[in-house]
C-alpha atoms as a PDB file:
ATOM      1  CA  UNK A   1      16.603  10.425  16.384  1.00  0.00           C
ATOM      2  CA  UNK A   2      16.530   8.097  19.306  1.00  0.00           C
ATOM      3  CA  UNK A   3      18.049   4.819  18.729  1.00  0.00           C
ATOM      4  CA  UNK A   4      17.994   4.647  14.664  1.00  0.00           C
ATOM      5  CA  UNK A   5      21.070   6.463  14.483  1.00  0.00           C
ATOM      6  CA  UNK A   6      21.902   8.077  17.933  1.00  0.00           C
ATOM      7  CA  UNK A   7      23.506  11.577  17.292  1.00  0.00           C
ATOM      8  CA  UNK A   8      24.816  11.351  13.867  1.00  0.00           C
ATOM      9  CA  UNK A   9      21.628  12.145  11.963  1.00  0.00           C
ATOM     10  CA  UNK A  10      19.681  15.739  13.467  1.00  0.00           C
ATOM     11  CA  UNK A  11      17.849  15.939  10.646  1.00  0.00           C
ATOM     12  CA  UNK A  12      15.655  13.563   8.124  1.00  0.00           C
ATOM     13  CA  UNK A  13      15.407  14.525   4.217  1.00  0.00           C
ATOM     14  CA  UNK A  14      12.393  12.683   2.663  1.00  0.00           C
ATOM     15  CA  UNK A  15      13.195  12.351  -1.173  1.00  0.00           C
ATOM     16  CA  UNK A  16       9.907  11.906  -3.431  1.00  0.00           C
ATOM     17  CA  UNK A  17       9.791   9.750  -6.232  1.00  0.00           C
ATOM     18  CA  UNK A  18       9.826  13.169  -8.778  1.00  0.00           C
ATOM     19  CA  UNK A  19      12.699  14.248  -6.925  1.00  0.00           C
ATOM     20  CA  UNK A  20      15.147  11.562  -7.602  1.00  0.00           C
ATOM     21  CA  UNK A  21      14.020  11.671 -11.314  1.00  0.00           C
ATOM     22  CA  UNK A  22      14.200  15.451 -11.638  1.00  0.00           C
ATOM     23  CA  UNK A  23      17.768  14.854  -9.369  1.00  0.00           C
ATOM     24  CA  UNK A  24      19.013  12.064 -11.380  1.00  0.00           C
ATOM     25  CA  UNK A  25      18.009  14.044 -14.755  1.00  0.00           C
ATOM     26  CA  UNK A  26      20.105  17.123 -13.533  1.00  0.00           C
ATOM     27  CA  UNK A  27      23.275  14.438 -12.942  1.00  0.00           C
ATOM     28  CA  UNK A  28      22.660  13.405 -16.092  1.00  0.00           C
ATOM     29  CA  UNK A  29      22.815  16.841 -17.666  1.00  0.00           C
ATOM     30  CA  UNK A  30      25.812  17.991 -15.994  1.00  0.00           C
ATOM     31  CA  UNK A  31      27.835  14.695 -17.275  1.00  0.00           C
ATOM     32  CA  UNK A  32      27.006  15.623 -20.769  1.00  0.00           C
ATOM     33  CA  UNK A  33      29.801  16.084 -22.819  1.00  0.00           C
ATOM     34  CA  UNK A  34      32.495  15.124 -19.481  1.00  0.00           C
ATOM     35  CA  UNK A  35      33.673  11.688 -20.817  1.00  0.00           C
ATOM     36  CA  UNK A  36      31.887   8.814 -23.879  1.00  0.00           C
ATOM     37  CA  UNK A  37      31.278   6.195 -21.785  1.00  0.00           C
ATOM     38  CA  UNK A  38      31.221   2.208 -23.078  1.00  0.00           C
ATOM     39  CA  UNK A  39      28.686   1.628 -19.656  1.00  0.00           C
ATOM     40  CA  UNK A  40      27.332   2.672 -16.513  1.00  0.00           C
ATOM     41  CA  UNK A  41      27.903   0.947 -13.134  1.00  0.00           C
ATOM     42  CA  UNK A  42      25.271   1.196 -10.472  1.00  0.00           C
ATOM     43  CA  UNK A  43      26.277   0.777  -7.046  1.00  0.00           C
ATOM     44  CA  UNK A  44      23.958  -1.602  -5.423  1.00  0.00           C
ATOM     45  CA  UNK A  45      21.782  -1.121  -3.994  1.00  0.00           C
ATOM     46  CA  UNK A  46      21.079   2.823  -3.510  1.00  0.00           C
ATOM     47  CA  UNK A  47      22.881   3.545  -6.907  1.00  0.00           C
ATOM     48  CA  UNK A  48      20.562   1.357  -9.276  1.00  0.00           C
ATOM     49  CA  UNK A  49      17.442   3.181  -9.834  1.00  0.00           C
ATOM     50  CA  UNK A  50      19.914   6.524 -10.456  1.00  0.00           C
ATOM     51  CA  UNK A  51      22.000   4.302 -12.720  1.00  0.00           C
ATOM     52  CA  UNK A  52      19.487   3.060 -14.915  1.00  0.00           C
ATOM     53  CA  UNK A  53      17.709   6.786 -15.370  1.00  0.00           C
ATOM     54  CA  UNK A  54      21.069   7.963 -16.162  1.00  0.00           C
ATOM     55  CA  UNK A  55      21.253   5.163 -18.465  1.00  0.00           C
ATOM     56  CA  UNK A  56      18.344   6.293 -20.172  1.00  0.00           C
ATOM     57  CA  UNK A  57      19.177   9.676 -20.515  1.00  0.00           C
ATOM     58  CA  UNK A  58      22.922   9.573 -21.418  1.00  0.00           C
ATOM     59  CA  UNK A  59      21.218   6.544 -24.782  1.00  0.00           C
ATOM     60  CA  UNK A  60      24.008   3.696 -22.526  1.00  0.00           C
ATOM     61  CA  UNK A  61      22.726   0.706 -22.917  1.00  0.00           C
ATOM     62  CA  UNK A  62      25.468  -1.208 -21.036  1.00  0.00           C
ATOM     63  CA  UNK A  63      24.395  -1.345 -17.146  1.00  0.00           C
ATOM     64  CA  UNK A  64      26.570  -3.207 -14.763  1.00  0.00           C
ATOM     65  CA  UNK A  65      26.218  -3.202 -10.810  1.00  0.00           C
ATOM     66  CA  UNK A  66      28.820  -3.369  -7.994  1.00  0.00           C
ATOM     67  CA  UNK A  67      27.281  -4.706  -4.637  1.00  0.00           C
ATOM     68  CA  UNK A  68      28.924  -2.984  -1.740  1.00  0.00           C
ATOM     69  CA  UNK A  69      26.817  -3.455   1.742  1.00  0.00           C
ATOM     70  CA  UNK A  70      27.984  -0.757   4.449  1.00  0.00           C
ATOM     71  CA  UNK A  71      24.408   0.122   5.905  1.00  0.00           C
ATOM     72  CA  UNK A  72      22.204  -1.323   8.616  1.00  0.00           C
ATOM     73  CA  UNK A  73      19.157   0.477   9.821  1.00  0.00           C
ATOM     74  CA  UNK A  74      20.666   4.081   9.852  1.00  0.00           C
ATOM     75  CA  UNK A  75      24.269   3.829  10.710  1.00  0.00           C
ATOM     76  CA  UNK A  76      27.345   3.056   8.609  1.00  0.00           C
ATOM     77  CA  UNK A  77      29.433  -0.792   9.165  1.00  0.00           C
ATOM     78  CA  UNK A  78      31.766  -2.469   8.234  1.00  0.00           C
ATOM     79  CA  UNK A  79      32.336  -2.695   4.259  1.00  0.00           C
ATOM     80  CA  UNK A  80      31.387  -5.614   2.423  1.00  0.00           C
ATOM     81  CA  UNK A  81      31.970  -6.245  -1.172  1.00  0.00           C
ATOM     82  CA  UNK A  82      29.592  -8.606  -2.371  1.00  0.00           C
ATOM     83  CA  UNK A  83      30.104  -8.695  -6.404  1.00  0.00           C
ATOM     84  CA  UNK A  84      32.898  -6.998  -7.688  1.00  0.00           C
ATOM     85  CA  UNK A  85      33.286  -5.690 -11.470  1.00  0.00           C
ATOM     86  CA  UNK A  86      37.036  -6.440 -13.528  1.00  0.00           C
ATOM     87  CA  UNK A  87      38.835  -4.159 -15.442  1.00  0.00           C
ATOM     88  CA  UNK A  88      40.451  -0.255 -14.423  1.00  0.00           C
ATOM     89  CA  UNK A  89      37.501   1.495 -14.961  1.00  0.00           C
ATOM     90  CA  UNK A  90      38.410   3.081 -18.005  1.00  0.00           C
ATOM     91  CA  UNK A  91      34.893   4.027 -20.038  1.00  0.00           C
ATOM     92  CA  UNK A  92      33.153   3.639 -16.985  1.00  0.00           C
ATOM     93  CA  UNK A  93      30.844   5.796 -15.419  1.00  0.00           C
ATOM     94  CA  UNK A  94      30.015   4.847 -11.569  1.00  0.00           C
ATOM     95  CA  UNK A  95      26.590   6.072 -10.382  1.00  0.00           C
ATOM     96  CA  UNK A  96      25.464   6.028  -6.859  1.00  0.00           C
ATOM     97  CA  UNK A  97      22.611   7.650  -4.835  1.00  0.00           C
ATOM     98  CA  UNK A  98      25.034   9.252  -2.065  1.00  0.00           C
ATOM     99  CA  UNK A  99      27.961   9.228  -1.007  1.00  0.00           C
ATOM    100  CA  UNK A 100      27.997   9.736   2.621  1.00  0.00           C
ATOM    101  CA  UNK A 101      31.651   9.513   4.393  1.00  0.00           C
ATOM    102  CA  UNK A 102      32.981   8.033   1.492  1.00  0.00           C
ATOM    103  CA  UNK A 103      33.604   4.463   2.829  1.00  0.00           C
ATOM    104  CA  UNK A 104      32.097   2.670  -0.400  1.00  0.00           C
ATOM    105  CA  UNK A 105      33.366   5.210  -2.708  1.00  0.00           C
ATOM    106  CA  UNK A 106      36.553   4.730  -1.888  1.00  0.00           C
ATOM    107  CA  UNK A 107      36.388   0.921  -2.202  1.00  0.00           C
ATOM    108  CA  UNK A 108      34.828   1.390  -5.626  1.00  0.00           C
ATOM    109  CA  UNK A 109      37.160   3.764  -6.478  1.00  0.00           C
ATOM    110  CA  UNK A 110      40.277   1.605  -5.733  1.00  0.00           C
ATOM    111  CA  UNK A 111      38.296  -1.159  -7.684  1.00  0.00           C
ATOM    112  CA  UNK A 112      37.891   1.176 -11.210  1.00  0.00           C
ATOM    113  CA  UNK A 113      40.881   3.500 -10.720  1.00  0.00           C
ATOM    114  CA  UNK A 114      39.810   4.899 -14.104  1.00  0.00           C
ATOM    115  CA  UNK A 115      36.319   5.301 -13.919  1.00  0.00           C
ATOM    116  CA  UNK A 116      34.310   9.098 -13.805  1.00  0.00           C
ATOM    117  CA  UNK A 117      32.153   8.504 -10.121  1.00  0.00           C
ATOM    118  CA  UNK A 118      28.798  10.477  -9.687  1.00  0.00           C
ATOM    119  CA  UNK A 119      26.493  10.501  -7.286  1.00  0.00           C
ATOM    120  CA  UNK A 120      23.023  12.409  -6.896  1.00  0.00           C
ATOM    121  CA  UNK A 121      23.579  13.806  -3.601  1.00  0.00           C
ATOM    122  CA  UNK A 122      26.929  14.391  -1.257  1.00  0.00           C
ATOM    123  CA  UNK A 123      28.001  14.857   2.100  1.00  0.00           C
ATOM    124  CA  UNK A 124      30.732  16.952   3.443  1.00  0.00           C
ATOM    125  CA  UNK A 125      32.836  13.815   4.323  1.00  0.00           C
ATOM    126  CA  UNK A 126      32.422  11.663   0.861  1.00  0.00           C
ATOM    127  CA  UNK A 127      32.558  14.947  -1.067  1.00  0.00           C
ATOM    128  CA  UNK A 128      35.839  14.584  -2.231  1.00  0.00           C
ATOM    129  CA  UNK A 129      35.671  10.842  -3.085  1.00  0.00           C
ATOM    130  CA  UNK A 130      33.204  11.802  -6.180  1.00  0.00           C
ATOM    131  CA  UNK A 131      33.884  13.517  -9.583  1.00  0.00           C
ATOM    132  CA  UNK A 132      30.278  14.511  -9.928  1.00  0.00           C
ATOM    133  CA  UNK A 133      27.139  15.458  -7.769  1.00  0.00           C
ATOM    134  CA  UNK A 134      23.881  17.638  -7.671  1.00  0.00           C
ATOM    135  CA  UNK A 135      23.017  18.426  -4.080  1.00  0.00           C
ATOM    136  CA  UNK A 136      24.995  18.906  -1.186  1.00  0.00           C
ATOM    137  CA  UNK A 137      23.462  18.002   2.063  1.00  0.00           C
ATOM    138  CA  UNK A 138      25.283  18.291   5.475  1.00  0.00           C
ATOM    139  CA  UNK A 139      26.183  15.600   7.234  1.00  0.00           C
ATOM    140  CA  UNK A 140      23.714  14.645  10.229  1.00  0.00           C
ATOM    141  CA  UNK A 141      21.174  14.703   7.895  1.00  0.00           C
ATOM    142  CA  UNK A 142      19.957  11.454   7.073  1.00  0.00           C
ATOM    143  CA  UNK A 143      18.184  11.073   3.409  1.00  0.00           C
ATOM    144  CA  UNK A 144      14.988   8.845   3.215  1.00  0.00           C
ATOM    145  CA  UNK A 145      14.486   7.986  -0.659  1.00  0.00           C
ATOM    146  CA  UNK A 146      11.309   7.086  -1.710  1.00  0.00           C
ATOM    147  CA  UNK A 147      12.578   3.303  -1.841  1.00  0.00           C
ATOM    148  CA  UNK A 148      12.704   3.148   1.660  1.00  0.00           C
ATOM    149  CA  UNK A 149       9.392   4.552   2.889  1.00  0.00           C
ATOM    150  CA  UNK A 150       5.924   4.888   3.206  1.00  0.00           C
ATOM    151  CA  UNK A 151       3.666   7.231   3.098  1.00  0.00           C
ATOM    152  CA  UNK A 152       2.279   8.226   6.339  1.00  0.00           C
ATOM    153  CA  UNK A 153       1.047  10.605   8.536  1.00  0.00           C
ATOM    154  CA  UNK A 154       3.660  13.650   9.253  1.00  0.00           C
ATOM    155  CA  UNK A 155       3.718  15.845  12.301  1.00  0.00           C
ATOM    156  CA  UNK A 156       4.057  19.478  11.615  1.00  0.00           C
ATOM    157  CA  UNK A 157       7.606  20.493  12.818  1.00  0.00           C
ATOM    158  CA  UNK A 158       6.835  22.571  15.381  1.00  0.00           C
ATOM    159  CA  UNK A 159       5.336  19.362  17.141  1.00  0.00           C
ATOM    160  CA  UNK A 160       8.417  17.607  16.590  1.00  0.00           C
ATOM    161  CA  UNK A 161      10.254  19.009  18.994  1.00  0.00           C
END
C-alpha cells in the first residue's frame, strides 16, 4: 500500500454508509438483553456515529464520549488520552468502530473496569480486548468507513495488481 501503511495493511475494506447502519443495527441486536445499561460511551472519534445508532436502537438516551487518539494516516502511535470519563464503568456500555490491536481498548478498559465493550468490527489482535463484535476482519486489512472517504473512481482488481 506504498507508504500509507507500508506492509501492515494488504488489503483495503471500503465500508458504505448502509453498511455501518445495517453493522451497527446487528451490534445492537446481539446486545439485547446482555446487560440494562444507565449510558453508552462512544469512543472518539471512530466509535461516535456507532454509539449514537446504538443509542437509538437500544431507547439510551445518555451518550458520553472518551477521546483516545492512537491513529495517524494509516498506522497505529503512541496512545493519547485526550478526555477521560470517571467512575468503574459499571452500567456502561463502551462502543467503538474497531478494535484493531487492542491498544485503545485496553486503555479504555483499564479506565471502566466494569463496563460491557463492543465494537462493530474486530481484528485478530484486539479480539480479545472486546465483549462484543459483528465482523471479524484479518489483520492487514485496513477498513475505510464512509467517514473517511470519497467517492471516486475504482480500478477493477485485476488492474490493481
Amino acid at each position: 500500500m506504498g507508504e500509507l501503511g507500508g506492509e501492515r495493511y494488504q488489503k483495503t475494506y471500503p465500508i458504505s454508509w448502509e453498511q455501518i447502519h445495517r453493522d451497527c443495527k446487528a451490534l445492537a441486536w446481539r446486545l439485547v438483553g446482555i446487560g440494562k445499561w444507565k449510558r453508552i460511551v462512544g469512543i472518539a472519534r471512530g466509535g461516535l456515529i456507532p454509539a449514537a445508532i446504538i443509542a437509538r436502537e437500544l431507547s439510551i438516551r445518555l451518550v458520553d464520549t472518551v477521546c483516545v487518539s492512537s491513529y495517524t494516516i494509516r498506522t497505529q502511535g503512541e496512545i493519547s488520552i485526550l478526555k477521560e470519563i470517571s467512575g468503574d464503568g459499571e452500567g456502561c456500555l463502551i462502543i467503538d468502530d474497531l478494535v484493531d490491536t487492542g491498544k485503545t481498548a485496553k486503555v479504555v478498559r483499564k479506565m471502566l473496569p466494569k463496563a460491557h465493550f463492543a465494537a462493530v468490527y474486530a481484528k485478530p489482535e484486539g479480539r480479545a480486548y472486546v465483549d462484543t463484535f459483528i465482523t471479524e476482519v484479518s489483520q492487514d486489512t485496513w477498513i475505510l468507513f464512509p467517514w473517511d472517504a470519497e467517492t471516486a473512481y475504482a480500478k477493477p482488481i485485476v488492474d490493481q495488481e
